[in-house]
C-alpha atoms as a PDB file:
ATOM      1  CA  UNK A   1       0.000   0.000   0.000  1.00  0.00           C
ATOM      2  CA  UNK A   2       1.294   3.603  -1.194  1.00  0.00           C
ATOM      3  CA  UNK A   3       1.980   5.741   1.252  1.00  0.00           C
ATOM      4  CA  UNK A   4      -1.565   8.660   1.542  1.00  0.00           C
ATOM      5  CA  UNK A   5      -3.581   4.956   0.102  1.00  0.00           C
ATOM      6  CA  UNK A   6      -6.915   4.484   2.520  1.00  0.00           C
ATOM      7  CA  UNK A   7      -7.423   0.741   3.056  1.00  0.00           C
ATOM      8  CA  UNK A   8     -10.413  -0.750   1.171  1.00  0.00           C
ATOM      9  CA  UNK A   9     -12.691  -2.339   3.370  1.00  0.00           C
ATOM     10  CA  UNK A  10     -14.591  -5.580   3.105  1.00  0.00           C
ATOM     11  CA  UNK A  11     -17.418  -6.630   5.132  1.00  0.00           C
ATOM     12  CA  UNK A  12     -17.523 -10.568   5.754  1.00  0.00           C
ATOM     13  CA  UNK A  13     -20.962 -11.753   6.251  1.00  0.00           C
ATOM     14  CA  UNK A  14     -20.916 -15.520   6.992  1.00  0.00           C
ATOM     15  CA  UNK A  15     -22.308 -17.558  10.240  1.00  0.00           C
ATOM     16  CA  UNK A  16     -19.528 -19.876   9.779  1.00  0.00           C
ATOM     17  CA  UNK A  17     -17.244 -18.734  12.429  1.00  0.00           C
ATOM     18  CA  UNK A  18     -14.308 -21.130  11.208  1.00  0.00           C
ATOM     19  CA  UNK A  19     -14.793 -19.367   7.483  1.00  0.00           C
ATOM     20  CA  UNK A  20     -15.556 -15.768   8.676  1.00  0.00           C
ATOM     21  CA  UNK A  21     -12.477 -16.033  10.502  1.00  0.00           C
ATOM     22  CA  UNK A  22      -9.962 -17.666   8.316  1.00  0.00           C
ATOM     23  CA  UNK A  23     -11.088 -14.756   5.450  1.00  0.00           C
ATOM     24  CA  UNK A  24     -10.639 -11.926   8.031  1.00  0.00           C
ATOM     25  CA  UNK A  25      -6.606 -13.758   8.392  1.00  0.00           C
ATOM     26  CA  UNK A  26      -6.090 -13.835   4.890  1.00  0.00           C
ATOM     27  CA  UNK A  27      -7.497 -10.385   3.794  1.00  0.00           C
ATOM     28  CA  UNK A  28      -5.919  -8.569   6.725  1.00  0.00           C
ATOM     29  CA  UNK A  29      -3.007 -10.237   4.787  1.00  0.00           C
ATOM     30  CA  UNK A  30      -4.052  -9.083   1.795  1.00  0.00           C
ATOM     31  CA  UNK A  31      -3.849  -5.390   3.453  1.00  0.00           C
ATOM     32  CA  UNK A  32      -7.828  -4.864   3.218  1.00  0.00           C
ATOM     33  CA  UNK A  33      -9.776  -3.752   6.559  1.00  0.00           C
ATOM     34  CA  UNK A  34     -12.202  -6.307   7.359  1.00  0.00           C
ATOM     35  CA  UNK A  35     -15.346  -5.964   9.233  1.00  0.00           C
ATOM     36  CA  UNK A  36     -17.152  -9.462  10.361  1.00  0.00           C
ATOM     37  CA  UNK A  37     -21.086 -10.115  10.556  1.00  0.00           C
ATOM     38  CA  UNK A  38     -22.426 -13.563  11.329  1.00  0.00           C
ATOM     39  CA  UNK A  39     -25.997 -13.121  10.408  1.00  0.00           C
ATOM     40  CA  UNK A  40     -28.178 -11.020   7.753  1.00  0.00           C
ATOM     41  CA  UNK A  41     -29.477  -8.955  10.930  1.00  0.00           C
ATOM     42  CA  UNK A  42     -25.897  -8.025  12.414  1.00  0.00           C
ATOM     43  CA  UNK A  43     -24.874  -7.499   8.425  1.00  0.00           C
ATOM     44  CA  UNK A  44     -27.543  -4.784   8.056  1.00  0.00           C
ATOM     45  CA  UNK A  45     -26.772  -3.251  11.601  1.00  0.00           C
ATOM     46  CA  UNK A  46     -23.163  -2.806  10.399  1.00  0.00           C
ATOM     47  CA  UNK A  47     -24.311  -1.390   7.275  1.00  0.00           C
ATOM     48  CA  UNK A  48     -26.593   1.220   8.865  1.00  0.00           C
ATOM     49  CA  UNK A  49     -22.966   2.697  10.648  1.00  0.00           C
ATOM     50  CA  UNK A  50     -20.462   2.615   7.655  1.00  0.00           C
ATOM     51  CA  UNK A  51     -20.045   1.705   3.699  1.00  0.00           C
ATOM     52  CA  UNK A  52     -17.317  -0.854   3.002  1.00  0.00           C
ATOM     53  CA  UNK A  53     -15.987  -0.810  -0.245  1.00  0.00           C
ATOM     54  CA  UNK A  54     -16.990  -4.961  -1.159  1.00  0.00           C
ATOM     55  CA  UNK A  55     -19.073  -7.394   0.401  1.00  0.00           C
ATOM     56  CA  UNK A  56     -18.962 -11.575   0.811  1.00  0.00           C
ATOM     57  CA  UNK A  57     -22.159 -12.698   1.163  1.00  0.00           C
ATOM     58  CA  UNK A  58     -23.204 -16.465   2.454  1.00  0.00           C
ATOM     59  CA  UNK A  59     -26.686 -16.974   1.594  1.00  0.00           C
ATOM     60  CA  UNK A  60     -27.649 -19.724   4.258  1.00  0.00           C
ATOM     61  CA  UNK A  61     -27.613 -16.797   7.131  1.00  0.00           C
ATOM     62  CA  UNK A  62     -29.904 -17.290  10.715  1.00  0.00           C
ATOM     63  CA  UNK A  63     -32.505 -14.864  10.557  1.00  0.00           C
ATOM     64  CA  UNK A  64     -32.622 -13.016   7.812  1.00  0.00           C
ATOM     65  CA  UNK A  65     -30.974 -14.642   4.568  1.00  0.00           C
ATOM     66  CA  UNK A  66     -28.545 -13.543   2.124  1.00  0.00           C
ATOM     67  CA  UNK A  67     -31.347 -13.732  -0.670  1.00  0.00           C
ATOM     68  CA  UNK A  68     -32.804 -11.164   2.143  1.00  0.00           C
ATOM     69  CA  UNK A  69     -30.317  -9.417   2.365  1.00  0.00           C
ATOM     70  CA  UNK A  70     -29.035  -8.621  -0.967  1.00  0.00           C
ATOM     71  CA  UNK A  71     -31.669  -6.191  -2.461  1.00  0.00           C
ATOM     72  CA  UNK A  72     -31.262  -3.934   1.273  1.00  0.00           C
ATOM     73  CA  UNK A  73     -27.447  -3.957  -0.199  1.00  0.00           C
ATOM     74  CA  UNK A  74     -27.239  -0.566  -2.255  1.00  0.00           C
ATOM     75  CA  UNK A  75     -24.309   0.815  -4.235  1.00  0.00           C
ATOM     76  CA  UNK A  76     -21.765  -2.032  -3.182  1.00  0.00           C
ATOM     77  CA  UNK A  77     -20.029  -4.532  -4.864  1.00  0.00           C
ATOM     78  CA  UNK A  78     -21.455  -7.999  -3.139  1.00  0.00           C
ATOM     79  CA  UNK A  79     -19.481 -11.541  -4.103  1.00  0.00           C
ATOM     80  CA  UNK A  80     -21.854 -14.125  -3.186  1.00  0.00           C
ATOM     81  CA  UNK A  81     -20.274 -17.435  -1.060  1.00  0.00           C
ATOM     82  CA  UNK A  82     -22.726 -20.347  -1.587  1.00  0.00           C
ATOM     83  CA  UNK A  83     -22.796 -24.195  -1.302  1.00  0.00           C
ATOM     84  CA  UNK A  84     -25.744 -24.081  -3.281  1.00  0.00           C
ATOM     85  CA  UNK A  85     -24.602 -24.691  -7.126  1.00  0.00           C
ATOM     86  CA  UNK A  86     -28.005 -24.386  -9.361  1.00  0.00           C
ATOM     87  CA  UNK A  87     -26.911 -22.120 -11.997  1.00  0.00           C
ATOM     88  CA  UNK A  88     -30.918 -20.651 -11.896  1.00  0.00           C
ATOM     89  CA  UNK A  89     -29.943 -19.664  -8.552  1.00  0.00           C
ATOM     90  CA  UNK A  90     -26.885 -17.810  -9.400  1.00  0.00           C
ATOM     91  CA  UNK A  91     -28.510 -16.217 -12.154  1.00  0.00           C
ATOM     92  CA  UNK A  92     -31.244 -14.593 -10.254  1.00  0.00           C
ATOM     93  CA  UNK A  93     -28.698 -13.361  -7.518  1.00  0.00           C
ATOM     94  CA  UNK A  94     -26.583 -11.928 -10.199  1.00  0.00           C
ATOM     95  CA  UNK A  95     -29.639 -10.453 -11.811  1.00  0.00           C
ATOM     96  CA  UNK A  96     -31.032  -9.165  -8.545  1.00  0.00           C
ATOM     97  CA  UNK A  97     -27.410  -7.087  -7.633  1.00  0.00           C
ATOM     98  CA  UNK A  98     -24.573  -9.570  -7.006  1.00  0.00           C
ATOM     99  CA  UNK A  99     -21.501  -8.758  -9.236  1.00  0.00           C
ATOM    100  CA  UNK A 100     -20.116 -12.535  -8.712  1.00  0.00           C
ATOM    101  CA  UNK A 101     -21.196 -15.830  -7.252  1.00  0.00           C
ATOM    102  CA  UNK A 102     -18.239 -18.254  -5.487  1.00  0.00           C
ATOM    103  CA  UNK A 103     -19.655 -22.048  -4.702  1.00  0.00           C
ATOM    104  CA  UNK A 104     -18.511 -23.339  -1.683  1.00  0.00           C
ATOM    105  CA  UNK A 105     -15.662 -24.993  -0.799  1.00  0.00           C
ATOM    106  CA  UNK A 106     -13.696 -22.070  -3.074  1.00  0.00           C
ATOM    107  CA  UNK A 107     -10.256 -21.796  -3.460  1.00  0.00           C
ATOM    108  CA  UNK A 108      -9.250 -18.864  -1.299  1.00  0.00           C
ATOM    109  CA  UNK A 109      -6.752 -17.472  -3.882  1.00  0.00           C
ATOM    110  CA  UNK A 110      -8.984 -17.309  -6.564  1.00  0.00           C
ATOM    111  CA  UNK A 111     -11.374 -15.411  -4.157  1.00  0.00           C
ATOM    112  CA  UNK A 112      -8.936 -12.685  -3.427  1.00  0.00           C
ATOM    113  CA  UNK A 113      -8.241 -12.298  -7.399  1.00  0.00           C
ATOM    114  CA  UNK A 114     -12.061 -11.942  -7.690  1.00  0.00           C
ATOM    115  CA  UNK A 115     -11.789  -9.382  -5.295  1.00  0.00           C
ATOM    116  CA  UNK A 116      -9.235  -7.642  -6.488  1.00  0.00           C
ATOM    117  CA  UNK A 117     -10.805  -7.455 -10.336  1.00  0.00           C
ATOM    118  CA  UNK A 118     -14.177  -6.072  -8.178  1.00  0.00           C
ATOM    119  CA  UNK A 119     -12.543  -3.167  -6.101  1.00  0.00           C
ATOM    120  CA  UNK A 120     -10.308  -2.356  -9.406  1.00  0.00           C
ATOM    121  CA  UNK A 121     -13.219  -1.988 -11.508  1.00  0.00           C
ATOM    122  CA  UNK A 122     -15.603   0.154  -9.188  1.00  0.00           C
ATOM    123  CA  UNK A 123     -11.998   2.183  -8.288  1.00  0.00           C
ATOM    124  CA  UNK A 124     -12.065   3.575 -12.275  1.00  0.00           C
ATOM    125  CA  UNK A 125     -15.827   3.758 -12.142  1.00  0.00           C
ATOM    126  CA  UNK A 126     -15.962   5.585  -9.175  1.00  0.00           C
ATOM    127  CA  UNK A 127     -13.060   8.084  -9.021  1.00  0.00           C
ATOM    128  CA  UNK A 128     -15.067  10.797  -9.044  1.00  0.00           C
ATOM    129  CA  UNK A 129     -17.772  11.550  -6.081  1.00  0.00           C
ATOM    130  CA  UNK A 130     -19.450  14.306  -6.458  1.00  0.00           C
ATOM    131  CA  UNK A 131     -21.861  16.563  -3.557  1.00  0.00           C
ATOM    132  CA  UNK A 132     -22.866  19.882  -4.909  1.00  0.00           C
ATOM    133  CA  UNK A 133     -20.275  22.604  -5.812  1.00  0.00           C
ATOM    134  CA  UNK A 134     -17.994  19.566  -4.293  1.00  0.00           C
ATOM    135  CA  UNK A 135     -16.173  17.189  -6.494  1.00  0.00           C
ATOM    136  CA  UNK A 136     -13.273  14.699  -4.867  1.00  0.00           C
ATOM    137  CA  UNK A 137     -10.758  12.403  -7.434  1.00  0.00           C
ATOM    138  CA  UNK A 138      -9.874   9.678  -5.640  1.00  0.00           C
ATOM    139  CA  UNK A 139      -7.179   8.745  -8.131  1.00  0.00           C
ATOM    140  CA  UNK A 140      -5.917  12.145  -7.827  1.00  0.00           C
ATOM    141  CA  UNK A 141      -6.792  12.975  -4.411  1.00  0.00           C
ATOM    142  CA  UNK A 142      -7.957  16.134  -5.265  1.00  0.00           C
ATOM    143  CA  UNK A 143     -10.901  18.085  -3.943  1.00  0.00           C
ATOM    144  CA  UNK A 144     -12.394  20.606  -6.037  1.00  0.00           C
ATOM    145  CA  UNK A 145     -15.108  23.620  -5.469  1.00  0.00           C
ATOM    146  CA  UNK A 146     -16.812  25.194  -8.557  1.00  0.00           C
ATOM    147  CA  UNK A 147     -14.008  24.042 -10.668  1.00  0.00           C
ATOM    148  CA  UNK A 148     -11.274  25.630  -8.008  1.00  0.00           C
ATOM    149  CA  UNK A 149      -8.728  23.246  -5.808  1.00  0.00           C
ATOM    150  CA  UNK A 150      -9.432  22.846  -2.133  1.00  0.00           C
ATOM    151  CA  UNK A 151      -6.513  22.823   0.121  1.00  0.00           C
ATOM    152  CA  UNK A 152      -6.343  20.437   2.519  1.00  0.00           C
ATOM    153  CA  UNK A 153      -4.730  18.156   4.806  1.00  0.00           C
ATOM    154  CA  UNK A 154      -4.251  14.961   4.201  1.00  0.00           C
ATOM    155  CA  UNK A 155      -6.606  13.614   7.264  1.00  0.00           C
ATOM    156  CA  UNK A 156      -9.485  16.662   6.442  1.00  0.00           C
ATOM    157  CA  UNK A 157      -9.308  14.373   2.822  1.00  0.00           C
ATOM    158  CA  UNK A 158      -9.999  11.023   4.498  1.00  0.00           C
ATOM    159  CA  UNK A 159     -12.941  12.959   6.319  1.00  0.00           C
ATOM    160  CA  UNK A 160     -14.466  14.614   3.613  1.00  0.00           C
ATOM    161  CA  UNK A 161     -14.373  11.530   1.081  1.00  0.00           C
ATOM    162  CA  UNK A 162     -15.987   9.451   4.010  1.00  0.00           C
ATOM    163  CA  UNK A 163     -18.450  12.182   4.531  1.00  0.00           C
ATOM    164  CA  UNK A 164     -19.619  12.431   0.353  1.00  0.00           C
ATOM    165  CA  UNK A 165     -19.386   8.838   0.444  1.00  0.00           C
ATOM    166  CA  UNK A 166     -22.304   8.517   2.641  1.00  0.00           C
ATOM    167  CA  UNK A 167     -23.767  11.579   1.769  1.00  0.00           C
ATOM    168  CA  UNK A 168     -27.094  12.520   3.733  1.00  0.00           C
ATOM    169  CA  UNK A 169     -26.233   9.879   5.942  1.00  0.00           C
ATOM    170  CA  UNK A 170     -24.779  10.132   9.637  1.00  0.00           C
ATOM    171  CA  UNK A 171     -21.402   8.816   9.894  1.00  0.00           C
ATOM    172  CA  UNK A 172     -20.671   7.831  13.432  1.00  0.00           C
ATOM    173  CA  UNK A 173     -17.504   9.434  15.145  1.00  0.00           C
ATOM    174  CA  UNK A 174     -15.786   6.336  16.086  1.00  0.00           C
ATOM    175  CA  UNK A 175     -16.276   5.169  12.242  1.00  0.00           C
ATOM    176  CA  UNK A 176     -14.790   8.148  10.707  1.00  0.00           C
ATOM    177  CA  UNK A 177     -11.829   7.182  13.662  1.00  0.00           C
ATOM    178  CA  UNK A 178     -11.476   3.815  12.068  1.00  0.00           C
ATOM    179  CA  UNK A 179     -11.324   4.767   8.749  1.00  0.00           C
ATOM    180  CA  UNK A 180      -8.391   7.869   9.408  1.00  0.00           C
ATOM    181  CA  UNK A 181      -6.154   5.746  11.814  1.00  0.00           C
ATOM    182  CA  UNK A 182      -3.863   5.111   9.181  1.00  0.00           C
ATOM    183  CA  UNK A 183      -3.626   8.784   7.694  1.00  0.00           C
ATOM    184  CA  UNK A 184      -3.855  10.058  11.490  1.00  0.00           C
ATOM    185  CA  UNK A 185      -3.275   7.222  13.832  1.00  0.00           C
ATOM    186  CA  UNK A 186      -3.632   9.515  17.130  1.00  0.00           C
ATOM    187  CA  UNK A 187      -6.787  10.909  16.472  1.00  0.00           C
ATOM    188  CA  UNK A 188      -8.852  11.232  18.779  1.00  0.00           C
ATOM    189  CA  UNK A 189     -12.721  12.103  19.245  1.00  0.00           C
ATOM    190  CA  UNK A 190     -11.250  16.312  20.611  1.00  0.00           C
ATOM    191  CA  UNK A 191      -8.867  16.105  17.742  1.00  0.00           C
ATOM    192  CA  UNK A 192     -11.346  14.996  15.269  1.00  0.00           C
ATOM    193  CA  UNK A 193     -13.768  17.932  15.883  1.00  0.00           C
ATOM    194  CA  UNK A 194     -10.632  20.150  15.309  1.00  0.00           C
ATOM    195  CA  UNK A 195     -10.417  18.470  12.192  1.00  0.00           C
ATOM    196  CA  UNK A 196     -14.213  19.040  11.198  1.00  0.00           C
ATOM    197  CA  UNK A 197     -13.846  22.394  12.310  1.00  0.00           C
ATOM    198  CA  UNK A 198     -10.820  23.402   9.672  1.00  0.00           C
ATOM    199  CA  UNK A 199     -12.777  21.528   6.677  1.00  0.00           C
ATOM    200  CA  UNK A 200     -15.996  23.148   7.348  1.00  0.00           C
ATOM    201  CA  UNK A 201     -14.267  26.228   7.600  1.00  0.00           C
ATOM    202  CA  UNK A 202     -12.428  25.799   4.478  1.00  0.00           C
ATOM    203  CA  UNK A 203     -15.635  24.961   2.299  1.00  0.00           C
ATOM    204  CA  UNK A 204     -17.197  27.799   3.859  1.00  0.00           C
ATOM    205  CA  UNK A 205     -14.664  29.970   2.745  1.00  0.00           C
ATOM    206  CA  UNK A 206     -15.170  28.586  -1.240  1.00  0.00           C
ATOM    207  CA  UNK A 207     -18.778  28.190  -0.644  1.00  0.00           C
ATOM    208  CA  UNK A 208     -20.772  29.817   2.177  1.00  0.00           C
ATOM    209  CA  UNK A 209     -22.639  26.816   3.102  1.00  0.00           C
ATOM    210  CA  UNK A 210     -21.862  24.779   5.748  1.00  0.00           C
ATOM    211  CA  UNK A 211     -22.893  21.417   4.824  1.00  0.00           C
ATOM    212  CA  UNK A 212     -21.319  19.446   7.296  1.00  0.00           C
ATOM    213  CA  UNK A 213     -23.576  18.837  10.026  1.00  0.00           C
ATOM    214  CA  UNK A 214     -22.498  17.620  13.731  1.00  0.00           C
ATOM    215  CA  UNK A 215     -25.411  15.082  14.848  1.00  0.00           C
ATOM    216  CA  UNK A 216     -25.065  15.499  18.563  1.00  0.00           C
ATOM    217  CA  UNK A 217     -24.012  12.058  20.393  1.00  0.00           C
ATOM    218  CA  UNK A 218     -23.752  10.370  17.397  1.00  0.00           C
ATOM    219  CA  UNK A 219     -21.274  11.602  14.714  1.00  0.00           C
ATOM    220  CA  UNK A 220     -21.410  14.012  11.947  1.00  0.00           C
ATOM    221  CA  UNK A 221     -23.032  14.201   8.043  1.00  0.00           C
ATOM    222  CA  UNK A 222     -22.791  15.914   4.764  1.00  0.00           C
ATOM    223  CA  UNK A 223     -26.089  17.202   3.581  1.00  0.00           C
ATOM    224  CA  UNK A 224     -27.901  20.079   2.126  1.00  0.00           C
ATOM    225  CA  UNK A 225     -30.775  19.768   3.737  1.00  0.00           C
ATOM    226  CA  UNK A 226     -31.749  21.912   6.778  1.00  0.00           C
END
């Protein structure tokens, strides 16, 4: 990983302890931040408090299953783990918003390339995010305002790319902490309003909106909505 690169995260979602487990190993090798949920409930839960940037989904899940969970899944790349092989099955799950289907027992190596061909792709797709007068290259790591660079720090970019990612959406404070450590690995919850403080003054400065709300107890979001 380039030095200024913010780990891609993968959420696991698998009941299979053993499994969930033994992917976490060998993607933390792989130098991807994993997140672990062992049932389509706890998946959702985790989903409602951060975006990773790929999914694995097992479809025989307690409670809510992975053909349950699936269409909740919006805007991320979901591999689908399954013993079941009936090729009507996989179509439908590839029809209804998986971008690959792996039948159990895979080969973990040809997992990880599937992976890898997944984040790569929705990388070029998605390296620009837009919010407004706001557009952010991620290939460049550039912010821009009406067309005119935005100056800033290297951990006010982290912030502010988490924030348009889940635009509209409150983005707890210990998630935005998680996702900086490795850009600012002593940040803490006083440092990180410092932080939000510089980058909303900043935009302000190009804009004259304040956009970035604080959500009191919780965390903070970008929105334009009062």
């Amino acid at each position: 990983m380039k030095q200024g690169d913010i780990m891609q995260t993968i959420l696991v979602i698998d009941d299979d302890q053993y499994i969930n487990n033994m992917l976490k190993e060998r993607l933390h090798m792989e130098e991807y931040k994993v997140f672990q949920a062992f049932s389509g409930t706890e998946a959702l839960l985790v989903l409602s408090n951060m975006t990773p940037d790929l999914i694995l989904l097992d479809l025989m899940l307690p409670g809510l299953t992975g053909e349950e969970v699936l269409p909740k899944i919006k805007a991320i790349p979901v591999i689908v783990m399954s013993a079941k092989d009936d090729m009507k099955n996989k179509v439908d799950l590839l029809l209804n918003g998986a971008v690959d289907y792996v039948t159990k027992p895979f080969n973990i190596d040809e997992l990880v390339a599937r992976i890898r061909i997944q984040l790569k792709n929705r990388k070029k797709d998605d390296n620009i995010i837009n919010f407004n007068e706001i557009s952010l290259d991620t290939s460049a790591h550039t912010v821009y305002v009406n067309n005119n660079i935005l100056k800033l720090t290297r951990t006010e970019y982290s912030i502010l790319k988490i924030l348009m990612i889940n635009a509209n959406q409150v983005v707890a404070k210990l998630t935005i902490l998680d996702r900086i450590m490795d850009d600012t690995p002593d940040c803490n919850e006083d440092s990180l309003k410092i932080h939000i403080h510089n980058l909303r003054k900043k935009l302000n400065t190009l804009i004259g909106k304040d956009y970035i709300k604080a959500i009191w107890g919780i965390g903070f979001m970008l929105t334009d909505k009062s």
